[in-house]
Protein backbone atom coordinates (compact mmCIF):
# COMPACT_ATOMS: atom_id res chain seq x y z
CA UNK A 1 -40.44 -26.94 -12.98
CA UNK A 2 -39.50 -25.31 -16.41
CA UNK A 3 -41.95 -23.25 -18.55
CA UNK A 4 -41.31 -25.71 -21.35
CA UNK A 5 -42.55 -28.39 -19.34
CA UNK A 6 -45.89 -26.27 -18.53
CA UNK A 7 -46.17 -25.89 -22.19
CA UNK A 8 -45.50 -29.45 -22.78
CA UNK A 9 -48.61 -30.88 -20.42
CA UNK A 10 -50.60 -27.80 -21.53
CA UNK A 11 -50.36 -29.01 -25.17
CA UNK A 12 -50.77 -32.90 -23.90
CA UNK A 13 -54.33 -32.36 -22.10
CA UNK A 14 -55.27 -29.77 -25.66
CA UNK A 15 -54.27 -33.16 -27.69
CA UNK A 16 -56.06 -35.41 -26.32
CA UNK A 17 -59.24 -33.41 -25.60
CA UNK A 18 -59.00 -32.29 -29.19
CA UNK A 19 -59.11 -35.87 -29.82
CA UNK A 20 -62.31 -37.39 -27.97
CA UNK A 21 -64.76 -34.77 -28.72
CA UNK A 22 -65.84 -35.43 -31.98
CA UNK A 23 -66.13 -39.61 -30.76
CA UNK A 24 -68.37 -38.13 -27.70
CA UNK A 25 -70.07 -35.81 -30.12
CA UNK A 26 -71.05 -39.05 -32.14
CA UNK A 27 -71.37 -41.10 -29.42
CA UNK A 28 -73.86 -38.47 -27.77
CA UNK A 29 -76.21 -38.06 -31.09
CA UNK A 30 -76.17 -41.50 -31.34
CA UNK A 31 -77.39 -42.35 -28.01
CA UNK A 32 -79.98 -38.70 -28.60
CA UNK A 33 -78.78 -37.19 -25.55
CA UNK A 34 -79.12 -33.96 -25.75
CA UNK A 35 -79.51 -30.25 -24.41
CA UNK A 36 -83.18 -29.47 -25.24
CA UNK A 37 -84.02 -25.89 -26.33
CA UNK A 38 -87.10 -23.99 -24.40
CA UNK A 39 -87.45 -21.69 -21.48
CA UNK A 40 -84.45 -19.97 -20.40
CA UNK A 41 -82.60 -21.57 -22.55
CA UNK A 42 -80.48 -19.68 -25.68
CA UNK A 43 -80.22 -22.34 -28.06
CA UNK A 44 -82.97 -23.12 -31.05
CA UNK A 45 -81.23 -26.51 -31.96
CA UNK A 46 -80.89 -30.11 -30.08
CA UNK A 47 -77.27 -29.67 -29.31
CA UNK A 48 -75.15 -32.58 -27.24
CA UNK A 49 -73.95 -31.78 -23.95
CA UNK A 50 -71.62 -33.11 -21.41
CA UNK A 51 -68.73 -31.76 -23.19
CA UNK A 52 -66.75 -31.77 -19.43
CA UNK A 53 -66.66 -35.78 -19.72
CA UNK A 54 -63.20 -34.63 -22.65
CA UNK A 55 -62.36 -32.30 -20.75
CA UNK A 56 -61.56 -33.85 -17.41
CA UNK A 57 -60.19 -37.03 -20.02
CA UNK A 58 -57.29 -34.40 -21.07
CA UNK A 59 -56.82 -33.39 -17.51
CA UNK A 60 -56.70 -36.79 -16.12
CA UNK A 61 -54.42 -38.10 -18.82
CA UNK A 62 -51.87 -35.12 -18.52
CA UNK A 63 -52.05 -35.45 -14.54
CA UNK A 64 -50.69 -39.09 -14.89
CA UNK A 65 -47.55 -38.40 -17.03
CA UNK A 66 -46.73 -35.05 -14.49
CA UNK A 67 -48.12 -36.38 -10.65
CA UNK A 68 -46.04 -38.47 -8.72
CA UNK A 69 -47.79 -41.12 -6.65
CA UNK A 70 -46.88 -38.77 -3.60
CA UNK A 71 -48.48 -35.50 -4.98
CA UNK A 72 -51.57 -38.11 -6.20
CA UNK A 73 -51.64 -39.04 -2.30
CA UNK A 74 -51.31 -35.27 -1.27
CA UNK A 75 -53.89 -34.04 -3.17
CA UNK A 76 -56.33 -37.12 -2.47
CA UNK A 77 -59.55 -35.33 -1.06
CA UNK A 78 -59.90 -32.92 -3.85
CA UNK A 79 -59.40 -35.79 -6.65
CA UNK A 80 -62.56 -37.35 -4.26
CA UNK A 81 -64.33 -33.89 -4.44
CA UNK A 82 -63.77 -33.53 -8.44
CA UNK A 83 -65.30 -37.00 -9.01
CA UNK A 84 -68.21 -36.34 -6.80
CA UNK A 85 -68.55 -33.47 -8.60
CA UNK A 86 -68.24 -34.54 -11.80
CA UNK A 87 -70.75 -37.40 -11.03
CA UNK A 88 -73.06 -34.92 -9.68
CA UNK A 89 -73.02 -32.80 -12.91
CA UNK A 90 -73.41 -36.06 -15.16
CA UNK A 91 -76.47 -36.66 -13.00
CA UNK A 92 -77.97 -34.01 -13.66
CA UNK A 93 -77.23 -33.77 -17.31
CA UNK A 94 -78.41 -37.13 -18.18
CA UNK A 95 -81.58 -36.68 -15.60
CA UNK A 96 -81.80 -33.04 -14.52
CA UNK A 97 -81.89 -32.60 -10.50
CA UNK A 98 -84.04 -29.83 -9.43
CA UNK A 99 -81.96 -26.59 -8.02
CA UNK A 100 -82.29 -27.92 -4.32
CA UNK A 101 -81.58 -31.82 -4.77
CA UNK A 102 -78.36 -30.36 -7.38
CA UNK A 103 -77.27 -27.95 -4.35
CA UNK A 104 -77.35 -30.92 -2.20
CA UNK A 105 -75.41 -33.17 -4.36
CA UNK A 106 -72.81 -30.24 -4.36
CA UNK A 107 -71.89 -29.81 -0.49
CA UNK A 108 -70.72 -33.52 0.07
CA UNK A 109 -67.68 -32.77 -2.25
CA UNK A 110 -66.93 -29.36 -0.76
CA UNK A 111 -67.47 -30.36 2.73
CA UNK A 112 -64.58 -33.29 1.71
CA UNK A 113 -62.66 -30.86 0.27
CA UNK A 114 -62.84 -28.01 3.11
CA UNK A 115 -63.35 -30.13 6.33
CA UNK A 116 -60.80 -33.07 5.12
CA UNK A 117 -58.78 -31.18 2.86
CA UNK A 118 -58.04 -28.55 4.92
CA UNK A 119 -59.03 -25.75 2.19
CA UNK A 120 -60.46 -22.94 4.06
CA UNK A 121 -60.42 -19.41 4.85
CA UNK A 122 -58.67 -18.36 8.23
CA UNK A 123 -59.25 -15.09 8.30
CA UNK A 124 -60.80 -11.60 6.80
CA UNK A 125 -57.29 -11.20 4.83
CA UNK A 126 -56.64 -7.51 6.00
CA UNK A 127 -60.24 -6.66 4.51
CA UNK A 128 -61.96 -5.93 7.78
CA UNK A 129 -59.91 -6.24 11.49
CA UNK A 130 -57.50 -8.73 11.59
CA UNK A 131 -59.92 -11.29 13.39
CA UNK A 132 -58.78 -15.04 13.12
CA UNK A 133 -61.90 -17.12 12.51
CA UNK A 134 -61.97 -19.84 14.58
CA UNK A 135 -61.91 -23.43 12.47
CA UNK A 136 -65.53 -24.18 12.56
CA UNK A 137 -66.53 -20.81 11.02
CA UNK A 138 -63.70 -21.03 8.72
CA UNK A 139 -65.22 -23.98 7.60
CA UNK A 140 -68.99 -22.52 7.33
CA UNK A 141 -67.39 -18.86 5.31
CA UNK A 142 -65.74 -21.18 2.80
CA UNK A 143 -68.19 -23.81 2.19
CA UNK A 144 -71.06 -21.20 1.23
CA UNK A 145 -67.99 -19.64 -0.42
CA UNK A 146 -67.29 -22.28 -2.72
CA UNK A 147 -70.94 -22.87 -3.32
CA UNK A 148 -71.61 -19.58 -4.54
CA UNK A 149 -68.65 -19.76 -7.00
CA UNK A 150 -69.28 -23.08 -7.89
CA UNK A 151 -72.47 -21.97 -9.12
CA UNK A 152 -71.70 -18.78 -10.44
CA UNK A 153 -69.42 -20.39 -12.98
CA UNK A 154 -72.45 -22.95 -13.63
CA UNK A 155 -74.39 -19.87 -14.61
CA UNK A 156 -72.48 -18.19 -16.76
CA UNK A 157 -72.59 -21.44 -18.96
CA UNK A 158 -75.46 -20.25 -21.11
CA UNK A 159 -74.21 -18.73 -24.35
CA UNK A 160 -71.47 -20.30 -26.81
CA UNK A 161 -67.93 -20.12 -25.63
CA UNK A 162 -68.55 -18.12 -22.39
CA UNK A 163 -67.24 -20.54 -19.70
CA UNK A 164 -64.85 -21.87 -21.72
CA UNK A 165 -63.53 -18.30 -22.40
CA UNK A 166 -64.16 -16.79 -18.60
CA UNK A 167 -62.69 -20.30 -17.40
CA UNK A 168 -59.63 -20.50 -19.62
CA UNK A 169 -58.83 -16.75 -18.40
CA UNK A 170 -59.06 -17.28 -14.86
CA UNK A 171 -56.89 -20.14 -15.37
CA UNK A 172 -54.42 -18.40 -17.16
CA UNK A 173 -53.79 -15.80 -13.91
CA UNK A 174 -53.75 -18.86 -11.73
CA UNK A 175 -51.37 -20.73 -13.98
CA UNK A 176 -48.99 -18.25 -14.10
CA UNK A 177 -49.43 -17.16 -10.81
CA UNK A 178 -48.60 -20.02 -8.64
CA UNK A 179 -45.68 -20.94 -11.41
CA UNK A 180 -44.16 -17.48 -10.11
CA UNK A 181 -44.88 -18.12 -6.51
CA UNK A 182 -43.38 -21.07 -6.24
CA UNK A 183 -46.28 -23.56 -6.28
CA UNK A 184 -45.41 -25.68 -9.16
CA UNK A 185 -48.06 -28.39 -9.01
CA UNK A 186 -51.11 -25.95 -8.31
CA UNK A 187 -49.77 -24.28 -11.68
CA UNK A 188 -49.94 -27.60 -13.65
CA UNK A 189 -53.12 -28.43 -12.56
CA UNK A 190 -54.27 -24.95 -13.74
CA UNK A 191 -52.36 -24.86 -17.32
CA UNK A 192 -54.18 -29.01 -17.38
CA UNK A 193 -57.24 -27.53 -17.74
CA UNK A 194 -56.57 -24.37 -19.66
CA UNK A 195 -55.31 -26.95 -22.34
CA UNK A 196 -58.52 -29.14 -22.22
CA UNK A 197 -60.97 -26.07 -22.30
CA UNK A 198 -58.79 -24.62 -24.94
CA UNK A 199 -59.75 -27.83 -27.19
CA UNK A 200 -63.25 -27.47 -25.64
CA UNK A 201 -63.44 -24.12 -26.97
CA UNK A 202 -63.05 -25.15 -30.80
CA UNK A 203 -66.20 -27.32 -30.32
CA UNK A 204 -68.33 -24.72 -28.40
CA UNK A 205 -67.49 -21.89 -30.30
CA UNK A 206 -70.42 -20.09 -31.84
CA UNK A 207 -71.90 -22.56 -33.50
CA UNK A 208 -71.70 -24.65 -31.09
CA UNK A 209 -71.14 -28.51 -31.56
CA UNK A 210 -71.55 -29.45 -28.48
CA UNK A 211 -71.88 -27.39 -24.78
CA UNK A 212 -70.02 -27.88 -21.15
CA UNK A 213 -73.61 -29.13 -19.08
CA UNK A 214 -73.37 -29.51 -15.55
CA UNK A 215 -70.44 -32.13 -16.14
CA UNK A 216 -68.03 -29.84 -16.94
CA UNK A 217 -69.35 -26.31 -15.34
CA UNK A 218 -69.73 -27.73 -11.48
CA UNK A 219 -65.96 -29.19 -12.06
CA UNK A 220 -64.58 -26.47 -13.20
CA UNK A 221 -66.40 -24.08 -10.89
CA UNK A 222 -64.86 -26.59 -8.24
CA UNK A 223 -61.34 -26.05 -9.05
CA UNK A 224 -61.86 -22.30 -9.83
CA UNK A 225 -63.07 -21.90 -6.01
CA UNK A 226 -60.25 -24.22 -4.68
CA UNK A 227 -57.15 -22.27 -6.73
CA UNK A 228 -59.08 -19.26 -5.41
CA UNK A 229 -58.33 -19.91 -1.65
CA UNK A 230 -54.72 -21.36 -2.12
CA UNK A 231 -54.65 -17.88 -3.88
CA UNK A 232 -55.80 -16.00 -1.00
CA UNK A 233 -54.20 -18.08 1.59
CA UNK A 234 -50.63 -18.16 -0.24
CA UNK A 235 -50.38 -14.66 -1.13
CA UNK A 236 -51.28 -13.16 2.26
CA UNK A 237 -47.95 -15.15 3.47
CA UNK A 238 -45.96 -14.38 0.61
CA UNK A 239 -43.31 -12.08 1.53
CA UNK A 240 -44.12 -8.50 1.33
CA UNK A 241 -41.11 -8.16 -1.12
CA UNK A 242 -42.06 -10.96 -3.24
CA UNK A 243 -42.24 -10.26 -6.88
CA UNK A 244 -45.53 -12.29 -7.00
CA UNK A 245 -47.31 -10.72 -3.82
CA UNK A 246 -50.87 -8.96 -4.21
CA UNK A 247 -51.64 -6.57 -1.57
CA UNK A 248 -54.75 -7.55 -1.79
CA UNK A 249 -55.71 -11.17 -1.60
CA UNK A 250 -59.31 -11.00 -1.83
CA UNK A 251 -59.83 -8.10 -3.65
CA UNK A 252 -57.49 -9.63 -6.22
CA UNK A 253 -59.50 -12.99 -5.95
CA UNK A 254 -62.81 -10.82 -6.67
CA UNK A 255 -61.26 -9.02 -10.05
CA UNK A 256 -59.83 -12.68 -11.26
CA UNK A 257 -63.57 -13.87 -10.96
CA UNK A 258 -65.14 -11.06 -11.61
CA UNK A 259 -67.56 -12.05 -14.50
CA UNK A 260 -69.63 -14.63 -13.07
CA UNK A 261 -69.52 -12.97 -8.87
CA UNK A 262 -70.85 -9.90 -10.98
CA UNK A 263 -73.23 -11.72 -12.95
CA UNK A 264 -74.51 -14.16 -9.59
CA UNK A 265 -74.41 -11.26 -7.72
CA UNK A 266 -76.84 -8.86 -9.84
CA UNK A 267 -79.33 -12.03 -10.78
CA UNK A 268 -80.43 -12.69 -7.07
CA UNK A 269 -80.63 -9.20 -6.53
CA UNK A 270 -82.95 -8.49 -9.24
CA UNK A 271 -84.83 -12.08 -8.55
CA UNK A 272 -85.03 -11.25 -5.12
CA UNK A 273 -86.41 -7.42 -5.33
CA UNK A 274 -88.98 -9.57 -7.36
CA UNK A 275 -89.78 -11.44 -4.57
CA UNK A 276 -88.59 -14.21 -6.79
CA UNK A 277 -86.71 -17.43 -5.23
CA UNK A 278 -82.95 -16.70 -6.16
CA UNK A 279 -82.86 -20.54 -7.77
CA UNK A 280 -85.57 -18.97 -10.45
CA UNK A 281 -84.08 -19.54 -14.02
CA UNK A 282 -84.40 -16.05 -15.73
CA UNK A 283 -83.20 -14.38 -18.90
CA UNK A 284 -81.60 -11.69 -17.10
CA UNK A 285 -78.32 -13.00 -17.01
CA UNK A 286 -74.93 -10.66 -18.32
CA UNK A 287 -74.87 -12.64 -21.45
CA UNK A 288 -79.15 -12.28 -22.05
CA UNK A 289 -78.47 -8.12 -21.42
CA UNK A 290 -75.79 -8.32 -24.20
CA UNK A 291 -77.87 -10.46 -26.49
CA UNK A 292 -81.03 -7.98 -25.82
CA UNK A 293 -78.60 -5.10 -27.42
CA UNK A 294 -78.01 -7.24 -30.68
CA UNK A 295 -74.98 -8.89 -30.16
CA UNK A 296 -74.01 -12.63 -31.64
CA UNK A 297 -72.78 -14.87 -29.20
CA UNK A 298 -69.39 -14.25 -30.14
CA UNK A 299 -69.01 -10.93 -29.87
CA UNK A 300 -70.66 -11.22 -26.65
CA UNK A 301 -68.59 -14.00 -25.36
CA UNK A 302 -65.34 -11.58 -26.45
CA UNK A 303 -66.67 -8.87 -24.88
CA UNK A 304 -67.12 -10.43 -21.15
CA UNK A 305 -63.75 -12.30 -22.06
CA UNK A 306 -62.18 -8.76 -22.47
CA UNK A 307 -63.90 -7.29 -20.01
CA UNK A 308 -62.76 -9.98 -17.20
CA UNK A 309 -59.06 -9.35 -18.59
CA UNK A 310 -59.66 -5.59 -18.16
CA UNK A 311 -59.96 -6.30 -14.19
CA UNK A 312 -56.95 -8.45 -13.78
CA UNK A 313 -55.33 -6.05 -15.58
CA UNK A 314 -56.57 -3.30 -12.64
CA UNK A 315 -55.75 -5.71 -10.09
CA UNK A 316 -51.98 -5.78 -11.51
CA UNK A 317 -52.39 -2.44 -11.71
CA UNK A 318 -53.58 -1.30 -8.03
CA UNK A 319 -51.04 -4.83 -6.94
CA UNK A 320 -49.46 -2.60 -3.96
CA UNK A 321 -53.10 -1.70 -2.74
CA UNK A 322 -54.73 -2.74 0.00
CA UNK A 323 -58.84 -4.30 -0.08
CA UNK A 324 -60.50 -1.48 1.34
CA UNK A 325 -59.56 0.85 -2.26
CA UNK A 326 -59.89 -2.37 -4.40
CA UNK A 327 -63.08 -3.87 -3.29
CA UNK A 328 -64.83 -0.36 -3.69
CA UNK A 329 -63.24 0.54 -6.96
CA UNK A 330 -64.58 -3.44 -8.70
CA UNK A 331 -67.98 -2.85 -6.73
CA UNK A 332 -68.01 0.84 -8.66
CA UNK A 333 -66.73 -0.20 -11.80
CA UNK A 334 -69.62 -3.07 -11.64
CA UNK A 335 -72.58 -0.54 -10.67
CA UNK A 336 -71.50 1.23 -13.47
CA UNK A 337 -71.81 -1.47 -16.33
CA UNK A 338 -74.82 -2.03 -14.98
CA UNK A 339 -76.55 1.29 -15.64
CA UNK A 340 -74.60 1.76 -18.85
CA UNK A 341 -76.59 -1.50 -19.65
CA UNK A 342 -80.31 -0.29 -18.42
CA UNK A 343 -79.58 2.95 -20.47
CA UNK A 344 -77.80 1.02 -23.56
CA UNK A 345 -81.03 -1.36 -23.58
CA UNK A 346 -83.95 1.01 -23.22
CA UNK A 347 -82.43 3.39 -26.19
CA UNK A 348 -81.66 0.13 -28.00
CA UNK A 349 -85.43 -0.57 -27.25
CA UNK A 350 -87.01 2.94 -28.71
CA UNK A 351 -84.89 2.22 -31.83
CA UNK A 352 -86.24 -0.57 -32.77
CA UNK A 353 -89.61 0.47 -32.00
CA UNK A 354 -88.73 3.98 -34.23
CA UNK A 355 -88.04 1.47 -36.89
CA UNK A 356 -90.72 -0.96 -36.67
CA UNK A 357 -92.98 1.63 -36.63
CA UNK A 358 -91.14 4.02 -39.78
């Protein structure tokens, strides 16, 4: 596998994503099926969703020219769990599923995916003692695993350009990552997408012509969970003098994904100090706190994006550490955002009240 091929299928999934969203844009107004401002929501205008039905088009279309019928076969149960998906998230954008009947349409796929598929976590990684989880627990860890993800990429889908931006990032690593590792066809199905959200991206970007919905943001959060534990899994049995070997798998995982585990993370514990249910929509998400302090949605969405980059950058950086210093230094570097935000909002707060009342 040659770089200029990666580049070629990269550009072959932007082209033809590029190339269907203004049809499903028409097709969608046409047919009024929209995203409905109110509540939680951001938005002030009737905007058309379902903007993952392109994307997976240019992912689909680029996977036929560069799968074999073999790789097709080998990779059968999570082409199953992507459709389920997908038809799960087109569910519930057409007719919206409440948060428990959505979460229930989400674990057939990943229990395909982890029980059939054989995508699961085997151990603590070196984190903790080097305990080997016996296959049924594996199976439990990573299937609330992928759940969580899954949905923590689904929530950071609420301002123009954000998943598309955190999404295309993560990709990125993992594109570039397995390429180096020697995983050629995990790396294609990463640069795929990057390609597709890439085109997505010139649609959603602020203002936004049309958003993700649940069709795109459960598929994607899919695939982000399922690179994520080939990640861990490969690197901890990479050679230690491999040129693409992180010490630390999970920790490493955690930084790549940082944005929406921090975001998920700080939401149910706020919702549930409450005494709120944790599936309680709220306007306290990362993006809300950055609107609150007067930015537009695209300096916002620029800011997380850089701000995710910033922590693969540490992970490169801190590459020959172990968990136990990278785990503490994310969960630090996190706790600190987060008060730099309380104190950023309430003297953004007494400003404006200062001027309202001047």
């Amino acid at each position: 596998m040659s770089i200029s091929l990666l580049v070629i299928y990269t550009l072959t999934a932007f082209t033809i994503s590029v190339l269907f969203f203004p049809v499903l844009i028409k097709l969608l107004q046409q047919w009024n099926l929209f995203d409905k401002p109110g509540d939680h929501k951001i938005h002030q205008d009737f905007t058309p969703s379902m903007g993952g039905i392109c994307i997976i088009l240019g992912v689909i279309f680029t996977l036929l020219i560069s799968f074999n019928l073999q790789e097709w076969i080998g990779q059968k149960y999570f082409f199953v769990a992507m459709a389920i998906m997908f038809i799960t998230g087109l569910r519930d954008d057409i007719l919206a599923l409440d948060p428990v009947r959505k979460l229930i349409g989400q674990v057939l796929p990943i229990v395909i995916l982890v029980v059939f598929g054989n995508v699961y976590l085997t151990s603590f990684y070196g984190t903790l003692d080097a305990v080997i989880f016996p296959t049924w627990l594996g199976w439990l860890i990573t299937i609330f695993t992928i759940i969580i993800l899954t949905n923590a990429y689904n929530l950071i889908d609420g301002l123009d350009g954000l998943a598309g931006t955190i999404g295309l990032i993560v990709l990125l690593f993992y594109g570039c990552w397995f390429f180096l590792a020697g995983y050629p066809y995990f790396s294609i199905l990463a640069f795929a997408f990057c390609g597709s959200i890439l085109a997505f991206l010139i649609f959603n970007w602020q203002p936004s012509k049309i958003f993700m919905g649940d069709t795109g943001a459960l598929a994607i959060g899919l695939l982000l969970s399922y690179l994520s534990i080939h990640f861990i899994n490969i690197n901890y049995n990479l050679l230690e003098n491999h040129p693409a070997r992180f010490e630390a798998s999970i920790g490493t995982a955690v930084c790549v994904l940082i944005i929406p585990i921090f975001d998920t993370l700080r939401v149910i514990i706020l919702r549930l100090r409450r005494f709120e249910s944790p599936f309680h929509a709220d306007r306290n998400h990362l993006h809300h706190q950055f609107l609150n302090l007067g930015f537009t949605h695209s300096k916002a969405t620029l800011f997380l994006g850089g701000l995710n980059i910033c922590f693969v950058i540490l992970a490169w950086i801190l590459r020959n550490n172990s968990d136990k210093l990278i785990l503490p230094v994310a969960i630090a570097i996190c706790l600190v955002i987060n008060q730099i935000l309380k104190v950023a909002q309430r003297k953004y707060g007494d400003d404006r009240g200062k001027s309202s009342i001047s």
